[in-house]
Every structure is written in structure tokens, then in C-alpha cells.
PDB file of N, CA and C in Angstrom:
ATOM      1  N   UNK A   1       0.843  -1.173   0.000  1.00  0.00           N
ATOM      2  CA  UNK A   1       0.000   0.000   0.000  1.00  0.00           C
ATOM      3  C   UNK A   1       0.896   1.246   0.000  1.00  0.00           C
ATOM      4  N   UNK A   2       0.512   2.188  -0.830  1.00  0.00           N
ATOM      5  CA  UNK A   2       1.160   3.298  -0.699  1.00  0.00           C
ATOM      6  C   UNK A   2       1.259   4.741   0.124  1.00  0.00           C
ATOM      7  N   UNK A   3       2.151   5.181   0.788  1.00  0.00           N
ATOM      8  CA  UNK A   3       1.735   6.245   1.620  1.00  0.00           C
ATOM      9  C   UNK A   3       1.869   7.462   0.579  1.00  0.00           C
ATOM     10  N   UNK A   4       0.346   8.727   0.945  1.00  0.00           N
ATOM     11  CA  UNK A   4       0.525   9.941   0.377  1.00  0.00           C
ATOM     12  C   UNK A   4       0.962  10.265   1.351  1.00  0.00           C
ATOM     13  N   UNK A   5       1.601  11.364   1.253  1.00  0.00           N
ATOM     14  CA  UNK A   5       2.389  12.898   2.057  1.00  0.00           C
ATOM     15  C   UNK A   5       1.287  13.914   2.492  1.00  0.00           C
ATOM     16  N   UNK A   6       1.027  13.754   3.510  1.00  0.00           N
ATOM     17  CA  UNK A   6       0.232  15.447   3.595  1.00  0.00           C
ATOM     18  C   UNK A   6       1.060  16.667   4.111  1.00  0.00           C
ATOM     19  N   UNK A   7       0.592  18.148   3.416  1.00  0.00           N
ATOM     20  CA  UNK A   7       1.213  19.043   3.360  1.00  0.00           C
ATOM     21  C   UNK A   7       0.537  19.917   4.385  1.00  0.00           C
ATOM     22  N   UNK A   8       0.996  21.322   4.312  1.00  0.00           N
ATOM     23  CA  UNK A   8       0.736  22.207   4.878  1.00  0.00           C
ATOM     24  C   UNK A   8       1.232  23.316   4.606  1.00  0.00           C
ATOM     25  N   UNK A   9       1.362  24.226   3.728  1.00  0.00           N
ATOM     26  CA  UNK A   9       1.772  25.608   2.964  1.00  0.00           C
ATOM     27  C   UNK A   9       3.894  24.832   2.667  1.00  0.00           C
ATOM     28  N   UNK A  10       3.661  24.139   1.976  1.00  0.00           N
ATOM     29  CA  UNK A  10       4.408  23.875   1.282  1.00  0.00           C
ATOM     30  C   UNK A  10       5.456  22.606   2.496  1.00  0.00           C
ATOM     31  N   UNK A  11       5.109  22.833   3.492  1.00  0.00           N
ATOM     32  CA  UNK A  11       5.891  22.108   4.466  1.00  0.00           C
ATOM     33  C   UNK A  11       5.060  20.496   4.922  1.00  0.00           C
ATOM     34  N   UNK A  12       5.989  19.067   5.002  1.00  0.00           N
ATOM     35  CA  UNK A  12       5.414  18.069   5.286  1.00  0.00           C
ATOM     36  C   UNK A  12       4.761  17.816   6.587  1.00  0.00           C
ATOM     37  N   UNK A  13       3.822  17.071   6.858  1.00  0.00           N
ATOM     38  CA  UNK A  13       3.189  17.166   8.468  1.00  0.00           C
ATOM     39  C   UNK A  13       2.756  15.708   7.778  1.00  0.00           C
ATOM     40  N   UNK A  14       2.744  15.137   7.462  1.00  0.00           N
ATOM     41  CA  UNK A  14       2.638  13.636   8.210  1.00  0.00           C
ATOM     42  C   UNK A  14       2.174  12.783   6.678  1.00  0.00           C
ATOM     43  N   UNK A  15       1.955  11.740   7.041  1.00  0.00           N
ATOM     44  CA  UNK A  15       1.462  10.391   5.875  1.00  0.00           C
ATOM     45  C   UNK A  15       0.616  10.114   6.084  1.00  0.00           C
ATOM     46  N   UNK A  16      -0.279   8.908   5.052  1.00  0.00           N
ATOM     47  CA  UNK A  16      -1.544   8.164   4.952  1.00  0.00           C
ATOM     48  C   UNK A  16      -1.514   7.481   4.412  1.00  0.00           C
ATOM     49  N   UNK A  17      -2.092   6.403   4.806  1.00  0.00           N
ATOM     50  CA  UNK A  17      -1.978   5.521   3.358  1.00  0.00           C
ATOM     51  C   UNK A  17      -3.090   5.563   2.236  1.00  0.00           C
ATOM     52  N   UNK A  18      -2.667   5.417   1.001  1.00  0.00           N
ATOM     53  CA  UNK A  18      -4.071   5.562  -0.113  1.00  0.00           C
ATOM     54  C   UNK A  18      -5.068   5.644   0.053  1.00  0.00           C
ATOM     55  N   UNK A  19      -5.608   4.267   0.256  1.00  0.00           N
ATOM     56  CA  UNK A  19      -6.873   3.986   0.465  1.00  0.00           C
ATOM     57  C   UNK A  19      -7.729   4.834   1.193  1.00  0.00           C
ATOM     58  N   UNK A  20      -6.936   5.454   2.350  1.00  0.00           N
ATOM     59  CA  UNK A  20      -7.686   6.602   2.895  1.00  0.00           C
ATOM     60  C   UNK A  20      -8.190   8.032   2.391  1.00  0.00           C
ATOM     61  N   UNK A  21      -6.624   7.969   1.375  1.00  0.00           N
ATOM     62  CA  UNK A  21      -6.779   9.293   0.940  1.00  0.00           C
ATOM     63  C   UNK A  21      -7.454   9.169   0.075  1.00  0.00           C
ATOM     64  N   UNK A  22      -7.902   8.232  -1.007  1.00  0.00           N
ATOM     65  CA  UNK A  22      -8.473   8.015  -1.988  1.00  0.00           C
ATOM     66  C   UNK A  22     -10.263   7.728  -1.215  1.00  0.00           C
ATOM     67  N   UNK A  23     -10.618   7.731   0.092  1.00  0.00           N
ATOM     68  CA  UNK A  23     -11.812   7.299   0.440  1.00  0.00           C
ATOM     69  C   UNK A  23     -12.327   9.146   0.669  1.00  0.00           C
ATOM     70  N   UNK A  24     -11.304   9.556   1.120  1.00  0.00           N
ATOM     71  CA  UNK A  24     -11.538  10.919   1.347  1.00  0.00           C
ATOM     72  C   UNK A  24     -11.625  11.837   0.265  1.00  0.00           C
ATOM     73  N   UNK A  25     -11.266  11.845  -1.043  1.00  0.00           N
ATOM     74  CA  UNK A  25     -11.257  12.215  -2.242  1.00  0.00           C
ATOM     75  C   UNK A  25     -12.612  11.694  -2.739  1.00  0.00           C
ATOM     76  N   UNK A  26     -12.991  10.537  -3.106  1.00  0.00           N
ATOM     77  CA  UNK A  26     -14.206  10.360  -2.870  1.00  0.00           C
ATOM     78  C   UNK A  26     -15.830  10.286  -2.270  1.00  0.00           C
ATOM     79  N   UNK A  27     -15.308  10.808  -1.349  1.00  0.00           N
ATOM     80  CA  UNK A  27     -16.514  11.431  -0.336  1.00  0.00           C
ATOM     81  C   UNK A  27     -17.060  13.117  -0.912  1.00  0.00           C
ATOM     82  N   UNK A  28     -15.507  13.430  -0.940  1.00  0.00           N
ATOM     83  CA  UNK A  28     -15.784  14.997  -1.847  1.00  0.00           C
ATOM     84  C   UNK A  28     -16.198  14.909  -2.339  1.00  0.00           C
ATOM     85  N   UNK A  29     -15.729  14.278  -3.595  1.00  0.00           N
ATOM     86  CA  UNK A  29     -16.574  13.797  -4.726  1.00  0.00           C
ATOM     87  C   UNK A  29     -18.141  13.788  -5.014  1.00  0.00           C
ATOM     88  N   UNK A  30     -18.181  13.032  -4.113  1.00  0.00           N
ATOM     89  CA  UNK A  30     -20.163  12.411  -4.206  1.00  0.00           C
ATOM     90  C   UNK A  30     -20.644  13.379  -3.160  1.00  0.00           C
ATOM     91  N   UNK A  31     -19.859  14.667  -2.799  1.00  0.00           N
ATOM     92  CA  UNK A  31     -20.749  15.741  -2.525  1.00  0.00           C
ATOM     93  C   UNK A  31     -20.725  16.101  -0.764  1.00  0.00           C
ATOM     94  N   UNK A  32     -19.445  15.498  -0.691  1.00  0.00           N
ATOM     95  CA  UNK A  32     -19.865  15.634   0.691  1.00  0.00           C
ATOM     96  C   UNK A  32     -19.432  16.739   1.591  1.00  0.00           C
ATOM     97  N   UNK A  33     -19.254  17.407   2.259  1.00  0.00           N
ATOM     98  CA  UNK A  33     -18.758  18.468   2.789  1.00  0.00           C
ATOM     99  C   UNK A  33     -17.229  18.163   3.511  1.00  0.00           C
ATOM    100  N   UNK A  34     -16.461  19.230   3.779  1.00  0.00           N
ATOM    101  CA  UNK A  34     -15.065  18.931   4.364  1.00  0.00           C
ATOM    102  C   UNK A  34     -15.328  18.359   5.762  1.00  0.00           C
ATOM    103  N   UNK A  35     -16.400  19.266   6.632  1.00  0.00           N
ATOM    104  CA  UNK A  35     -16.807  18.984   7.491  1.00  0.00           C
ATOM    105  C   UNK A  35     -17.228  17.062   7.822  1.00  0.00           C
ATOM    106  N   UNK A  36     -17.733  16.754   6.921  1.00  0.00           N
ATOM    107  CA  UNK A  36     -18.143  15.207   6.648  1.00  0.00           C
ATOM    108  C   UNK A  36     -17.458  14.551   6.354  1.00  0.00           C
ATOM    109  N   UNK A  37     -16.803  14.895   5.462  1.00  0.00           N
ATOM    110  CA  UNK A  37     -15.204  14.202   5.246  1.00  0.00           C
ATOM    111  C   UNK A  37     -14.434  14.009   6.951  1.00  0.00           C
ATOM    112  N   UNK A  38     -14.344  14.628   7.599  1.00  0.00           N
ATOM    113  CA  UNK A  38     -13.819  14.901   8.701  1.00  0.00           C
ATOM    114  C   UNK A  38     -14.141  14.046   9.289  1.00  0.00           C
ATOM    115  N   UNK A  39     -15.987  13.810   9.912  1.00  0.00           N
ATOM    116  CA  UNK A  39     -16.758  12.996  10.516  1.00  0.00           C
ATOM    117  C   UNK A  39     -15.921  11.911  10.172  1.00  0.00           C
ATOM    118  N   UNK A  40     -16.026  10.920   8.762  1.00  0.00           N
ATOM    119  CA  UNK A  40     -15.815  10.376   8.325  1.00  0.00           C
ATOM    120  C   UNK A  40     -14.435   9.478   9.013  1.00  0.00           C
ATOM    121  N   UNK A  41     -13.597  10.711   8.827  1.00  0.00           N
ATOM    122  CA  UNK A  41     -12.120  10.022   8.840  1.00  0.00           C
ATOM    123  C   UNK A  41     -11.691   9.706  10.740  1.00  0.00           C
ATOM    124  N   UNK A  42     -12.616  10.787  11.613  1.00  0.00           N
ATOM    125  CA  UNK A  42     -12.873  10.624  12.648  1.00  0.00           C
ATOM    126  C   UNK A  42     -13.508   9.663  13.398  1.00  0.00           C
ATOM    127  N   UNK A  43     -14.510   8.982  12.847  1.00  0.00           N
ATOM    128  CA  UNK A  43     -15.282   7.405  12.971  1.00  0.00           C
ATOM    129  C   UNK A  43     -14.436   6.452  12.798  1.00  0.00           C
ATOM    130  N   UNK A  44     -13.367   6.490  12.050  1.00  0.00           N
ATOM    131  CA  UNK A  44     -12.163   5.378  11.362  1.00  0.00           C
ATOM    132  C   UNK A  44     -10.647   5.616  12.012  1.00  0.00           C
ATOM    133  N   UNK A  45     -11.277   6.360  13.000  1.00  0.00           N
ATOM    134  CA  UNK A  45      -9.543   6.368  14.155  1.00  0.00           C
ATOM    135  C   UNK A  45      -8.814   7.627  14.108  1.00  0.00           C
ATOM    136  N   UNK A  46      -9.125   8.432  13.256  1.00  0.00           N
ATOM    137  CA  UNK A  46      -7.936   9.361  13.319  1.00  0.00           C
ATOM    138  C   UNK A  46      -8.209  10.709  13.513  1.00  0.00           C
ATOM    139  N   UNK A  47      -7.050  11.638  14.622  1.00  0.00           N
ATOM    140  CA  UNK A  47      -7.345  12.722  15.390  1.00  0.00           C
ATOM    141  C   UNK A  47      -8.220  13.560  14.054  1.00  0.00           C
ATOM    142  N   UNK A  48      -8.777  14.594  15.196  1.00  0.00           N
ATOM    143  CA  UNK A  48      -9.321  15.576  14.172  1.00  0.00           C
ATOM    144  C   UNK A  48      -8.489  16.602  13.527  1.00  0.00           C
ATOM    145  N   UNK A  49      -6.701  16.775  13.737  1.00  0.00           N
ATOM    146  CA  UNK A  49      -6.165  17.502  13.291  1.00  0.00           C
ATOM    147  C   UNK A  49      -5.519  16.968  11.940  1.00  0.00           C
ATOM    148  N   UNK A  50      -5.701  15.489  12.314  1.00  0.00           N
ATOM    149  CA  UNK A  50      -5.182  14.440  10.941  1.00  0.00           C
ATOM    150  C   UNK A  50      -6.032  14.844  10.151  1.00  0.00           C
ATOM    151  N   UNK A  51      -7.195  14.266  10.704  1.00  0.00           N
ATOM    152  CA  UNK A  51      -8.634  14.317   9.792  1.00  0.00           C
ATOM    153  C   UNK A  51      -8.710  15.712   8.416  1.00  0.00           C
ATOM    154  N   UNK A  52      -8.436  16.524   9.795  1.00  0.00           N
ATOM    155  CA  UNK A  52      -8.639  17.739   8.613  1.00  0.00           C
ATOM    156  C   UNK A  52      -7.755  18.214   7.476  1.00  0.00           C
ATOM    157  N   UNK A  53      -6.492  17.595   7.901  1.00  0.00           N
ATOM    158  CA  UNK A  53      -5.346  17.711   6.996  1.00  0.00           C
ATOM    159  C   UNK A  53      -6.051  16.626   5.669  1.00  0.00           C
ATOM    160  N   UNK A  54      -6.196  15.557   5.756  1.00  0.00           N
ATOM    161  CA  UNK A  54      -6.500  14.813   5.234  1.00  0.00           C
ATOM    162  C   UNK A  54      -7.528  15.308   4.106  1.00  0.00           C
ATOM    163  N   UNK A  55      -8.522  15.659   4.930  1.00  0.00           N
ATOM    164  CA  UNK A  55      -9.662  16.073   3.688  1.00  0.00           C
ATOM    165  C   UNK A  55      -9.079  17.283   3.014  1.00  0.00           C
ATOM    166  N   UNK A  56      -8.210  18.619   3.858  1.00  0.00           N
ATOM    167  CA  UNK A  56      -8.195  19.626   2.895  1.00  0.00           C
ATOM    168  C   UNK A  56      -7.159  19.129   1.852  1.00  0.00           C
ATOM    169  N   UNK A  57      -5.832  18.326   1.817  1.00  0.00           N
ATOM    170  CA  UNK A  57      -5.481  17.545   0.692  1.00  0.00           C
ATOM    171  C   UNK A  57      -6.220  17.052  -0.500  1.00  0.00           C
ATOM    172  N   UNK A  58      -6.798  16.184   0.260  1.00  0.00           N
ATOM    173  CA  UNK A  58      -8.035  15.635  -0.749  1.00  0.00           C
ATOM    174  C   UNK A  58      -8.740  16.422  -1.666  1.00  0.00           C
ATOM    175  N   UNK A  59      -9.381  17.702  -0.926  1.00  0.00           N
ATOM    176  CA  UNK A  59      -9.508  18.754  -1.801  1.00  0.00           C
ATOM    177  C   UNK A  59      -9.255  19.403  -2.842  1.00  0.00           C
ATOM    178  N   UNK A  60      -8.189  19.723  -2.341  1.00  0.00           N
ATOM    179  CA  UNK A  60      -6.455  20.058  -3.149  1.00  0.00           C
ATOM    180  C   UNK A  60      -6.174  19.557  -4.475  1.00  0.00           C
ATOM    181  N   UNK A  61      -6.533  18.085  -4.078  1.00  0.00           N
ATOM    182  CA  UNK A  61      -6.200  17.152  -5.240  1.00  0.00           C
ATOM    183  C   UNK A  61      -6.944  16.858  -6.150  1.00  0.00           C
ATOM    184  N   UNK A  62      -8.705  16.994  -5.610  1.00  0.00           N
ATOM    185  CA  UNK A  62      -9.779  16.928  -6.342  1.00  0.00           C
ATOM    186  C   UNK A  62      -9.271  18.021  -6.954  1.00  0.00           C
ATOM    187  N   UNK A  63      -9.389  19.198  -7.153  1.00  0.00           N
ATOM    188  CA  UNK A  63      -8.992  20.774  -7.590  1.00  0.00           C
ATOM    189  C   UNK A  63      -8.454  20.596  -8.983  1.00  0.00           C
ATOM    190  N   UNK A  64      -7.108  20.062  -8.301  1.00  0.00           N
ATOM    191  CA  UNK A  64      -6.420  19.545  -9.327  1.00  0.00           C
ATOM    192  C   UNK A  64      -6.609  19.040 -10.813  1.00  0.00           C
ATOM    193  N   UNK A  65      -7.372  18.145 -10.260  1.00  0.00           N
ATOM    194  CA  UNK A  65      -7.283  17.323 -11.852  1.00  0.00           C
ATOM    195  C   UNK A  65      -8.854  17.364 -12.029  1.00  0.00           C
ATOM    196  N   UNK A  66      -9.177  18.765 -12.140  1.00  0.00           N
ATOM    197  CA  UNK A  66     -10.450  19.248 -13.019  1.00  0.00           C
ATOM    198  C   UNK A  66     -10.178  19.521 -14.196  1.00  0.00           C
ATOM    199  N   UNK A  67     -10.553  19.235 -15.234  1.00  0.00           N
ATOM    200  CA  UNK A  67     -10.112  19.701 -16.776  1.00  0.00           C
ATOM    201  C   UNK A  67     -10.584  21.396 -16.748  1.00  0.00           C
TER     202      UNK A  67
END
């Protein structure tokens, strides 16, 4: 499994592995709020300061690869 990198204004603050980040990218996706994303990643073990790093990445990345 692969770990993503999460950032923070250009500086590293910690890892994840895919599947998470890719569950959290998909939640966006199908509409869900950052806030929910959060819930989400918070039900599945991890602090809420992870959490939020996590989804605003996810974000980030959704952003990204909009045509």
C-alpha cells in the first residue's frame, strides 16, 4: 500500500496511506462536505487535526485534476 504525504503551505506534516486518501477524495466527490469528510475520517480512528489535513489535501487534489 502506498503512503501519500500530507502538506501544509508547502511544508510536510505527516502520511496516509491511499486507500484513505483516496476514500476521502471520494466522499468529496459524491458531494460531501469537508466537514463530513472529517466525521468520516474521525469514525475510522484518526485525530481531528489528521482528519482535517487529510480532507483539505483531498480537496487540493480533487482541484487539481479538473479539466
Amino acid at each position: 500500500m502506498e503512503k501519500i504525504k500530507l502538506y501544509s503551505h508547502d511544508t510536510e506534516v505527516g502520511e496516509v496511506d491511499s486507500d484513505t486518501f483516496e476514500l476521502a477524495k471520494m466522499e468529496l466527490k459524491d458531494g460531501k462536505t469537508l466537514l463530513g469528510v472529517v466525521e468520516v475520517l474521525m469514525k475510522n480512528g484518526f485525530t481531528s487535526a489528521l482528519a482535517v489535513r487529510i480532507a483539505l489535501n483531498a480537496r487540493k487534489s480533487n482541484n487539481r485534476s479538473r479539466p
